[in-house]
C-alpha atoms as a PDB file:
ATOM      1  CA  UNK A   1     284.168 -26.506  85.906  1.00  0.00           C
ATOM      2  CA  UNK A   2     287.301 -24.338  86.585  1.00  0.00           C
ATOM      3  CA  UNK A   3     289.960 -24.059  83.419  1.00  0.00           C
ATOM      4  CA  UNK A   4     292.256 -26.388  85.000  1.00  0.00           C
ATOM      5  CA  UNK A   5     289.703 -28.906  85.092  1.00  0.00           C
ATOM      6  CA  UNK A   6     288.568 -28.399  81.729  1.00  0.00           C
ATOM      7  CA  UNK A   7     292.414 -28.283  80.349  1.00  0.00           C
ATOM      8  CA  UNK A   8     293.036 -31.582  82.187  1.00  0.00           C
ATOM      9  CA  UNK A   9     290.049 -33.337  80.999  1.00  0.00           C
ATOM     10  CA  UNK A  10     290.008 -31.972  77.396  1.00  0.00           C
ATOM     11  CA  UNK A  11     293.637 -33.383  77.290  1.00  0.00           C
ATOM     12  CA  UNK A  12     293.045 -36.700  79.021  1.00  0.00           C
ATOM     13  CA  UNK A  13     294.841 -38.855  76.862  1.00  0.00           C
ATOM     14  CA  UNK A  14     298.087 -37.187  77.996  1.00  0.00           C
ATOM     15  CA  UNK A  15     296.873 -35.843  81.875  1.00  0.00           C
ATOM     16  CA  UNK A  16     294.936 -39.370  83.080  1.00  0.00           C
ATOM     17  CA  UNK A  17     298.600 -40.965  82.647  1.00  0.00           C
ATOM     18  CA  UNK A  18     300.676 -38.321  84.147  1.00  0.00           C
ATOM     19  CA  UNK A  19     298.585 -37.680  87.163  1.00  0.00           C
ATOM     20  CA  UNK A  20     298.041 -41.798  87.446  1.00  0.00           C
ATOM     21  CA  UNK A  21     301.949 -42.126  87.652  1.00  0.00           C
ATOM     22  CA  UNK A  22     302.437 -38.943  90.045  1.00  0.00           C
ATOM     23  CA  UNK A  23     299.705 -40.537  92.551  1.00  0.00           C
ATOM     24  CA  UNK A  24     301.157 -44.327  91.850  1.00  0.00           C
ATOM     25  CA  UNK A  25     304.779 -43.085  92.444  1.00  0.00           C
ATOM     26  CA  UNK A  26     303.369 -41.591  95.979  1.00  0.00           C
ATOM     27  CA  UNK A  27     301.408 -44.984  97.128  1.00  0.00           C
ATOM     28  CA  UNK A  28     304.725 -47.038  96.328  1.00  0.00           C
ATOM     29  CA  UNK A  29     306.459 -44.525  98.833  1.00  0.00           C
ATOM     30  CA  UNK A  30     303.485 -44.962 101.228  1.00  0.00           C
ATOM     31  CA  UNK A  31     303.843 -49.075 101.227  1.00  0.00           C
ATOM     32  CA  UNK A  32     307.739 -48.587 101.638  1.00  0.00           C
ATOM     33  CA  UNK A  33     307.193 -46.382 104.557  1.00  0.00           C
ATOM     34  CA  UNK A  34     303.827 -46.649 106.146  1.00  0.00           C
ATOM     35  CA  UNK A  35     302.320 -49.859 105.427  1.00  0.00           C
ATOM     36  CA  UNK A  36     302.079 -52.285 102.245  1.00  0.00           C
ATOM     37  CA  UNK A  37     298.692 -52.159 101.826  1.00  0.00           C
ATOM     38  CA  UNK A  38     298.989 -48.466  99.534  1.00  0.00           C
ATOM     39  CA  UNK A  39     300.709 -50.581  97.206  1.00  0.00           C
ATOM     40  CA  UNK A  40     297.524 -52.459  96.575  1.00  0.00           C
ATOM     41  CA  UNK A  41     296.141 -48.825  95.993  1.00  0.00           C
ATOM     42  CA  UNK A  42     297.591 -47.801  92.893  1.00  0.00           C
ATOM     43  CA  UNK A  43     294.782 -49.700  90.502  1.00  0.00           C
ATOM     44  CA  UNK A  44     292.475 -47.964  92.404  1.00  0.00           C
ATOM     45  CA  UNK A  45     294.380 -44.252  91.967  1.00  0.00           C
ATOM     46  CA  UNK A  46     294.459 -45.004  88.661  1.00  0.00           C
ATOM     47  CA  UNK A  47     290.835 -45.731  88.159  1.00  0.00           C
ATOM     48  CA  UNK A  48     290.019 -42.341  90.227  1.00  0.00           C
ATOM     49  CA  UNK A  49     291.541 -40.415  87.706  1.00  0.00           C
ATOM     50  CA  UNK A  50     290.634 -41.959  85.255  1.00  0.00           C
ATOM     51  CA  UNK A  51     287.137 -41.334  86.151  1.00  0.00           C
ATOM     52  CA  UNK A  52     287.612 -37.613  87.795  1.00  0.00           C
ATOM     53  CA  UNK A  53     289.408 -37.002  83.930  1.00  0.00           C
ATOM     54  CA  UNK A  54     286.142 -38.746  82.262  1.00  0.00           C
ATOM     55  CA  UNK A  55     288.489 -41.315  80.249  1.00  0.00           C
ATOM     56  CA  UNK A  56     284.698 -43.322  80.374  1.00  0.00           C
ATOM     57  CA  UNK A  57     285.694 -45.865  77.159  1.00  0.00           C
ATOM     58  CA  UNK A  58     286.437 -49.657  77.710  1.00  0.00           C
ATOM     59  CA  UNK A  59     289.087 -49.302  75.039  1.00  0.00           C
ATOM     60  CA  UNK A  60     290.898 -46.171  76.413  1.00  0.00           C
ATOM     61  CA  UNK A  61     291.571 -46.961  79.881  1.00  0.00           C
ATOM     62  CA  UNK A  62     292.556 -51.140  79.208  1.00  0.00           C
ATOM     63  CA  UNK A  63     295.106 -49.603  77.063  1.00  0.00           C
ATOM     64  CA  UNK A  64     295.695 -46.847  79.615  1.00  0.00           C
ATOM     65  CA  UNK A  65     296.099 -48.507  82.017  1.00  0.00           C
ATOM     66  CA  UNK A  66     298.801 -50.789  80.842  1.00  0.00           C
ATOM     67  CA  UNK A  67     300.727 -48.426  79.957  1.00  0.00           C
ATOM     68  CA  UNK A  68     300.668 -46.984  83.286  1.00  0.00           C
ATOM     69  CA  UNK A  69     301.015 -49.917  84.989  1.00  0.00           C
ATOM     70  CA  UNK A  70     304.020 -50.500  82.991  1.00  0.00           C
ATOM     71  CA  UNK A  71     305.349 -47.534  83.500  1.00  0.00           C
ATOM     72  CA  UNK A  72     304.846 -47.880  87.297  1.00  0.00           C
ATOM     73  CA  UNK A  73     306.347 -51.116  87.899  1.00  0.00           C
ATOM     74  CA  UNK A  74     309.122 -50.167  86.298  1.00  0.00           C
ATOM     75  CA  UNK A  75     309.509 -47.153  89.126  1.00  0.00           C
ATOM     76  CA  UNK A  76     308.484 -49.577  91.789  1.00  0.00           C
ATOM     77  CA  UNK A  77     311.720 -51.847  90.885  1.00  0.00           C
ATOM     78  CA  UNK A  78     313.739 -48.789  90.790  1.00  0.00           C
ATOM     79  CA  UNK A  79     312.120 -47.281  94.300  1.00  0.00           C
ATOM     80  CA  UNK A  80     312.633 -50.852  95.887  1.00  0.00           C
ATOM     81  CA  UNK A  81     316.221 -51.534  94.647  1.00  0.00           C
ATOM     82  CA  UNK A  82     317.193 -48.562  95.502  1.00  0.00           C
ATOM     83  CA  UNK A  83     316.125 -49.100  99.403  1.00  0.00           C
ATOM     84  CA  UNK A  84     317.396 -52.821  99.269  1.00  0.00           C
ATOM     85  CA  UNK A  85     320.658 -51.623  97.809  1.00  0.00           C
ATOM     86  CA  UNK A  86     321.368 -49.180 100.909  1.00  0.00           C
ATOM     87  CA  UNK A  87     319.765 -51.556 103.142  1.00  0.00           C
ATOM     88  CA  UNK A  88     321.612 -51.631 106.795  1.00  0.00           C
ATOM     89  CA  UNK A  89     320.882 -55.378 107.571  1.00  0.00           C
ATOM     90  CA  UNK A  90     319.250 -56.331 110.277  1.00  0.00           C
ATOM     91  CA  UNK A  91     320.348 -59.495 112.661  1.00  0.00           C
ATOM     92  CA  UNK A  92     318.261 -62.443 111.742  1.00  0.00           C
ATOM     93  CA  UNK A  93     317.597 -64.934 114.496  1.00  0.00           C
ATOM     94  CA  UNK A  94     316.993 -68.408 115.670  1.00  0.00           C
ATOM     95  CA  UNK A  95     316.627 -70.241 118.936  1.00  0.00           C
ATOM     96  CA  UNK A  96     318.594 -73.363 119.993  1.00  0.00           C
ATOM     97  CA  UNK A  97     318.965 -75.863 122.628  1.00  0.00           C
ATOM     98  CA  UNK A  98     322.030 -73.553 124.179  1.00  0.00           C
ATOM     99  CA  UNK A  99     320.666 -70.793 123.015  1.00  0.00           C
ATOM    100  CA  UNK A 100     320.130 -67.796 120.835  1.00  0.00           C
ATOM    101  CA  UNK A 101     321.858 -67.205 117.165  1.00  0.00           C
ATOM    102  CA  UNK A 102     321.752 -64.486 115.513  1.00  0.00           C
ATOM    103  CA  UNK A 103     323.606 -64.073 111.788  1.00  0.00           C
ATOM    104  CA  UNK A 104     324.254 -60.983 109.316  1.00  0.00           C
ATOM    105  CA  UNK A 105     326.859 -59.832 106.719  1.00  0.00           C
ATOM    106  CA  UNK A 106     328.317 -56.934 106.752  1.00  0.00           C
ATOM    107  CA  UNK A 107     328.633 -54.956 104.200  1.00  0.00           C
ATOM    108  CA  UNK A 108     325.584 -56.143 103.006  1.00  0.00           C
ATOM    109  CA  UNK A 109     325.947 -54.295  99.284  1.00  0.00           C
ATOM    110  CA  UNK A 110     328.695 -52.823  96.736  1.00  0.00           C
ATOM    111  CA  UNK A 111     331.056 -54.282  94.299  1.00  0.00           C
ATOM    112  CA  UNK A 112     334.002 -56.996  95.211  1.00  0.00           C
ATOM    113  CA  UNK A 113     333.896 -55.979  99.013  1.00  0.00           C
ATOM    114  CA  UNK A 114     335.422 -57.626 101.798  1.00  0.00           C
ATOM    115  CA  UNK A 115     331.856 -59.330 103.005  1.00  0.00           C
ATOM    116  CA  UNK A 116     331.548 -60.270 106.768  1.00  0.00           C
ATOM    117  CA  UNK A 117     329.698 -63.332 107.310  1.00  0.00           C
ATOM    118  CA  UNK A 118     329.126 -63.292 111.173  1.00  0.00           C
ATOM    119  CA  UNK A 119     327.215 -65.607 113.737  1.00  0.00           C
ATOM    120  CA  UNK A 120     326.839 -64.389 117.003  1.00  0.00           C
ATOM    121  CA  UNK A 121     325.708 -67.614 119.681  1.00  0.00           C
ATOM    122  CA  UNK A 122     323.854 -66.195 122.896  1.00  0.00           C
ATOM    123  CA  UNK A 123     324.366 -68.815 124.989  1.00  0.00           C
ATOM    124  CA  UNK A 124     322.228 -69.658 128.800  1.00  0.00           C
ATOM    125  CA  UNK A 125     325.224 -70.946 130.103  1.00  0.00           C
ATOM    126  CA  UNK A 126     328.728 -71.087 129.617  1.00  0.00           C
ATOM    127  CA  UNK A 127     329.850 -73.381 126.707  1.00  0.00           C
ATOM    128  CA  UNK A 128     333.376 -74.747 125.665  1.00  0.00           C
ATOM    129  CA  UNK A 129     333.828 -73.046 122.449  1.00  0.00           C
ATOM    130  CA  UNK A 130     335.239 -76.115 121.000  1.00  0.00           C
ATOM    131  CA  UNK A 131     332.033 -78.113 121.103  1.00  0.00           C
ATOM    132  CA  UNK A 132     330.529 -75.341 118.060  1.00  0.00           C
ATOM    133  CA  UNK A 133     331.649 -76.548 114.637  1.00  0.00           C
ATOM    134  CA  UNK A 134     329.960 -74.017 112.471  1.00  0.00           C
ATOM    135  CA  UNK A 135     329.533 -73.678 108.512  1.00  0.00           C
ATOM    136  CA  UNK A 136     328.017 -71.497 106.323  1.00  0.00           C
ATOM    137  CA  UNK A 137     326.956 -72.147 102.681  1.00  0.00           C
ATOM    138  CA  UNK A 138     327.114 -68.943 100.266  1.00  0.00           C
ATOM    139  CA  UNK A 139     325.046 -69.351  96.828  1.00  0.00           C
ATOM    140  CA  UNK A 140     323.793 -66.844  94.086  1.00  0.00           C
ATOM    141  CA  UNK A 141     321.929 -69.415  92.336  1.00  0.00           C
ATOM    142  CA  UNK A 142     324.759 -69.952  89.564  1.00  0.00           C
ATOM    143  CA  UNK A 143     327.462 -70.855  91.780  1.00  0.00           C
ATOM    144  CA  UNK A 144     327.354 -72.421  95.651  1.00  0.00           C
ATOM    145  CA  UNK A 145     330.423 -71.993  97.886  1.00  0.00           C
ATOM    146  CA  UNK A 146     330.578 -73.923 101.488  1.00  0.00           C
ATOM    147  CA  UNK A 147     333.071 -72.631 104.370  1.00  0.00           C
ATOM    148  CA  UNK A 148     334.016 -75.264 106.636  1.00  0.00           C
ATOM    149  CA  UNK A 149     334.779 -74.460 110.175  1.00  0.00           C
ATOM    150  CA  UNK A 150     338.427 -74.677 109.730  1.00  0.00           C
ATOM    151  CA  UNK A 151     337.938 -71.547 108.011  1.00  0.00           C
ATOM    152  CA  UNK A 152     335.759 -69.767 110.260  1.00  0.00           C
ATOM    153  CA  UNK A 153     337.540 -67.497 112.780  1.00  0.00           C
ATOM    154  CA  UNK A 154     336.004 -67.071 116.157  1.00  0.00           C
ATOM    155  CA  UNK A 155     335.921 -64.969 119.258  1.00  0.00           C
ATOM    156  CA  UNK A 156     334.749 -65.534 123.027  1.00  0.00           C
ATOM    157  CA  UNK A 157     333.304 -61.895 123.992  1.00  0.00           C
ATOM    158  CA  UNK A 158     332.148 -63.798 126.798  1.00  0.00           C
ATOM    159  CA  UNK A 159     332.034 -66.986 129.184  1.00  0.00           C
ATOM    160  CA  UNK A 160     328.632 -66.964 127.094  1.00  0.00           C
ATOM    161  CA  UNK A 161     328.940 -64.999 124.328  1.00  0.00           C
ATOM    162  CA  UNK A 162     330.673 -66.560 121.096  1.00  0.00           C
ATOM    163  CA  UNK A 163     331.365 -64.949 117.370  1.00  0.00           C
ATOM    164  CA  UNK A 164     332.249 -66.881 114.952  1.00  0.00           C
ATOM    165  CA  UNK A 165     333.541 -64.777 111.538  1.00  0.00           C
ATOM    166  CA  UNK A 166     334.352 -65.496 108.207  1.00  0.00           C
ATOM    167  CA  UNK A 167     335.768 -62.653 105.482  1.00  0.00           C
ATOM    168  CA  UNK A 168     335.304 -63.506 101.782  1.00  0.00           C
ATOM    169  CA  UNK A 169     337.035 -61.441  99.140  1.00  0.00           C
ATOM    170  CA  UNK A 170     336.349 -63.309  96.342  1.00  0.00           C
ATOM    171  CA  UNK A 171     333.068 -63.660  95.832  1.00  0.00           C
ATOM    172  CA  UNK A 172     331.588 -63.617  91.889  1.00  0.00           C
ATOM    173  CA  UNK A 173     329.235 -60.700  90.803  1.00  0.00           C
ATOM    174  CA  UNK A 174     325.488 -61.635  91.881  1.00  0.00           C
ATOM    175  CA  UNK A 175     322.663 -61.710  94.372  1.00  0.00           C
ATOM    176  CA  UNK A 176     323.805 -64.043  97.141  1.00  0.00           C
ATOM    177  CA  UNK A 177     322.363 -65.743 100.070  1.00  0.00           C
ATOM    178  CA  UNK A 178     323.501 -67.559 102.820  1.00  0.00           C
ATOM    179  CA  UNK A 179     322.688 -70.872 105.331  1.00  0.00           C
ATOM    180  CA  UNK A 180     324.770 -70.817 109.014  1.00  0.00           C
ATOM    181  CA  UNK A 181     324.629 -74.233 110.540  1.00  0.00           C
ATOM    182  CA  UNK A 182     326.009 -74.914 113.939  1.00  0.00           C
ATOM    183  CA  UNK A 183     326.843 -79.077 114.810  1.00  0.00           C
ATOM    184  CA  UNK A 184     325.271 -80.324 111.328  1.00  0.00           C
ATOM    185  CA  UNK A 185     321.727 -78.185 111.966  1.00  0.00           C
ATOM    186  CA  UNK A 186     320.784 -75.473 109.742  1.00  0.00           C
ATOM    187  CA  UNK A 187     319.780 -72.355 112.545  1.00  0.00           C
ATOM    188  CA  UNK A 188     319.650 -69.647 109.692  1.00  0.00           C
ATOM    189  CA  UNK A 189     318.399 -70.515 106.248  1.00  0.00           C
ATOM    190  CA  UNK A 190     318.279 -68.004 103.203  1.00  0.00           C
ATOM    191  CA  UNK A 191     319.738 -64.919 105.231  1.00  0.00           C
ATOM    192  CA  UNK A 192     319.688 -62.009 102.130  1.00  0.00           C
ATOM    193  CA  UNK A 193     323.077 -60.462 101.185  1.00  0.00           C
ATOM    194  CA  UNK A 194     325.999 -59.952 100.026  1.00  0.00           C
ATOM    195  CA  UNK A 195     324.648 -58.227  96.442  1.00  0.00           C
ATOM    196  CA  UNK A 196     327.618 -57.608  95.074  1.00  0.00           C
ATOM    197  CA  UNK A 197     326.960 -55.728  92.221  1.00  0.00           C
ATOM    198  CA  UNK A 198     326.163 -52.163  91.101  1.00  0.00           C
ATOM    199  CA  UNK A 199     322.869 -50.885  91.815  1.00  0.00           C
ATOM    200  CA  UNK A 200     322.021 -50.339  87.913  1.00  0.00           C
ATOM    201  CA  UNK A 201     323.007 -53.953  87.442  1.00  0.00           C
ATOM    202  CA  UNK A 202     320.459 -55.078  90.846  1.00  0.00           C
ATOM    203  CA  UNK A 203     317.773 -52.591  89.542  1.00  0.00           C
ATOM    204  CA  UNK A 204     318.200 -54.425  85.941  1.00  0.00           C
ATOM    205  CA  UNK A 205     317.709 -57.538  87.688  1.00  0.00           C
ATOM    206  CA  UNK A 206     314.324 -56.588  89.426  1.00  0.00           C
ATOM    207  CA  UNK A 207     312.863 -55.190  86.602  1.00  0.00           C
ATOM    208  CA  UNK A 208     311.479 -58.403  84.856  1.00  0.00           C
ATOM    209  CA  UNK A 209     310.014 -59.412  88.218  1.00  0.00           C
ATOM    210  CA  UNK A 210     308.395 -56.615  89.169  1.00  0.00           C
ATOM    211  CA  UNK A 211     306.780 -55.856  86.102  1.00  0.00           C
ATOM    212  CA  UNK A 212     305.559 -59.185  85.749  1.00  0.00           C
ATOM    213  CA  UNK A 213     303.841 -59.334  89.059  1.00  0.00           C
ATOM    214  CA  UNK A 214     302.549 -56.082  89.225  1.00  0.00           C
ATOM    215  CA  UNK A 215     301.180 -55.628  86.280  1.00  0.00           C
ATOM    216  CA  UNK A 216     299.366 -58.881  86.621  1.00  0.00           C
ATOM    217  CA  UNK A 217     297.610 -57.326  90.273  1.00  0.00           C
ATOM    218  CA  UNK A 218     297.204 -54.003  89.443  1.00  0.00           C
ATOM    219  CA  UNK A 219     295.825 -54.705  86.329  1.00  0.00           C
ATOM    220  CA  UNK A 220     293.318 -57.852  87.590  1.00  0.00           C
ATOM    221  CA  UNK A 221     292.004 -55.429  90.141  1.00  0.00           C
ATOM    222  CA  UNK A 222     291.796 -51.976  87.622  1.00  0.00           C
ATOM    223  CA  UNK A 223     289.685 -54.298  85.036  1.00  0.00           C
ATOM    224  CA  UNK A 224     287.727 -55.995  88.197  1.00  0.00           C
ATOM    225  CA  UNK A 225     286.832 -51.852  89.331  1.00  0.00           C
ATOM    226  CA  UNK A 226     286.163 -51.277  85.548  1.00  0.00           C
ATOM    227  CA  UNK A 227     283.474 -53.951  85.429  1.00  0.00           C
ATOM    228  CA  UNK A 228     281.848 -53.321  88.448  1.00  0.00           C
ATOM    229  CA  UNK A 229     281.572 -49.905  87.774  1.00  0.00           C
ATOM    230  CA  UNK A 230     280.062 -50.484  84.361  1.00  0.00           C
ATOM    231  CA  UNK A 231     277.735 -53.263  85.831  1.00  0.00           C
ATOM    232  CA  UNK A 232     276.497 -50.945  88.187  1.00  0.00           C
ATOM    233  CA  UNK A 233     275.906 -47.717  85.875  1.00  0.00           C
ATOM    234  CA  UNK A 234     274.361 -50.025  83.129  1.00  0.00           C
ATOM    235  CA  UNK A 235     272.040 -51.481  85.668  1.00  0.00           C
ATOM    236  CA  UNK A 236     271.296 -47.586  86.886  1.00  0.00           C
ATOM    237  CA  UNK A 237     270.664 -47.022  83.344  1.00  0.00           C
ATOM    238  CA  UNK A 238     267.301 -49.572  83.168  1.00  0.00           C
ATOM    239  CA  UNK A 239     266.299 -48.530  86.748  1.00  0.00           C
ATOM    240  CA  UNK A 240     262.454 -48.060  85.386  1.00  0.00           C
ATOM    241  CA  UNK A 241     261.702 -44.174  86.323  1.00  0.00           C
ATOM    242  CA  UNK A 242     260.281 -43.074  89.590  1.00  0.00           C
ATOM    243  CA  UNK A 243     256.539 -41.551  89.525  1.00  0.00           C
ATOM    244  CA  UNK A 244     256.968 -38.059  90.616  1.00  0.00           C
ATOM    245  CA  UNK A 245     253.683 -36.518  92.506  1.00  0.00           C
END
């Protein structure tokens, strides 16, 4: 065993953690980027080093791995708000019977902006633009506002292209979300944005969530591994001996 190995297991109590969060902090960047199932990999990291670091007691990595866990979900709500706080929103879309509707707001973060609620109607033929009567409901949970279509500006780009806008300035702080209906029927339903807020204040906002819910999974499947391993080392253990010629 090399001195670095020896250092890191000799101090375990302090290296098992460290290296656990280093490796955890990579996998969260890995399910952001590449695919979510290296989230799901971070109990298992942690169990890995934990074992390479020979932190063998029940006790020790339980506790551990709390902690870490903890500690982890608490940079996975940070990592995540961060990349939903400089999100670029994407169009979300439905189909109708004249055609296709797609809906965003723009910007879709920052603090007491003008937000652009937009519907854009992709029509297969050529509609009179007075037979839309659009609305759009805009709610943060606490407070719910509706915009009737006497409100909502709109714009023929084309004999089949219509955009139909509405600018608020005077939206609350919070988290919003919003419903576009077109002739009474609700196309788009929970669209994400405006969060108009600071980031801190967002990232505040995730935290009890996240820790919640991952500490719960990470930790279900670390004490699962845990078991299993001991299960299977125990039952190693009363293997009767092999005859040896």
């Amino acid at each position: 065993m090399s001195g670095l190995s020896e250092f890191i297991v000799k101090n375990n109590r302090v290296s098992a953690p460290v290296i656990s969060v280093l490796a955890s902090v990579v996998l969260i960047y890995a399910s952001l980027f590449i695919s979510e199932i290296f989230l799901f990999m971070v109990p298992v990291a942690v169990f890995l080093v934990m074992h390479y670091t020979k932190m063998y007691r029940i006790k020790s990595r339980i506790f551990g791995s709390l902690m870490i866990f903890i500690i982890v979900a608490i940079l996975a709500a940070a990592i995540f708000s961060d990349n939903v706080y400089s999100y670029k929103q994407l169009p979300i879309s439905s189909t109708s019977s004249f055609g296709t509707i797609s809906t965003y707001v723009t910007p879709f973060s920052g603090v007491n902006e003008n937000y652009n609620f937009t519907m854009v109607v992709n029509a297969t033929s050529p509609v009179n633009i007075g037979q839309f009567t659009p609305t759009i409901n805009i709610t943060n949970g606490a407070s719910n506002v509706v915009i009737h279509p006497s409100e909502i500006s709109h714009l023929n780009k084309s004999s089949k292209e219509y955009i139909f806008y509405y600018v608020s300035n005077n939206l609350s702080a919070g988290i919003y979300t919003y419903n576009f209906s077109l002739n009474n029927t609700l196309y788009i339903s929970d669209g994400q944005g405006p969060i108009n807020t600071y980031e801190t204040t967002y990232f505040e906002a995730n935290v009890p969530g996240y820790v919640i819910s991952d500490l719960i999974i990470f930790e279900l499947v670390f004490l699962i591994g845990v078991f299993l391993a001991r299960s299977i080392s125990n039952s190693r253990r009363h293997d009767p001996p092999k005859n040896t010629k």
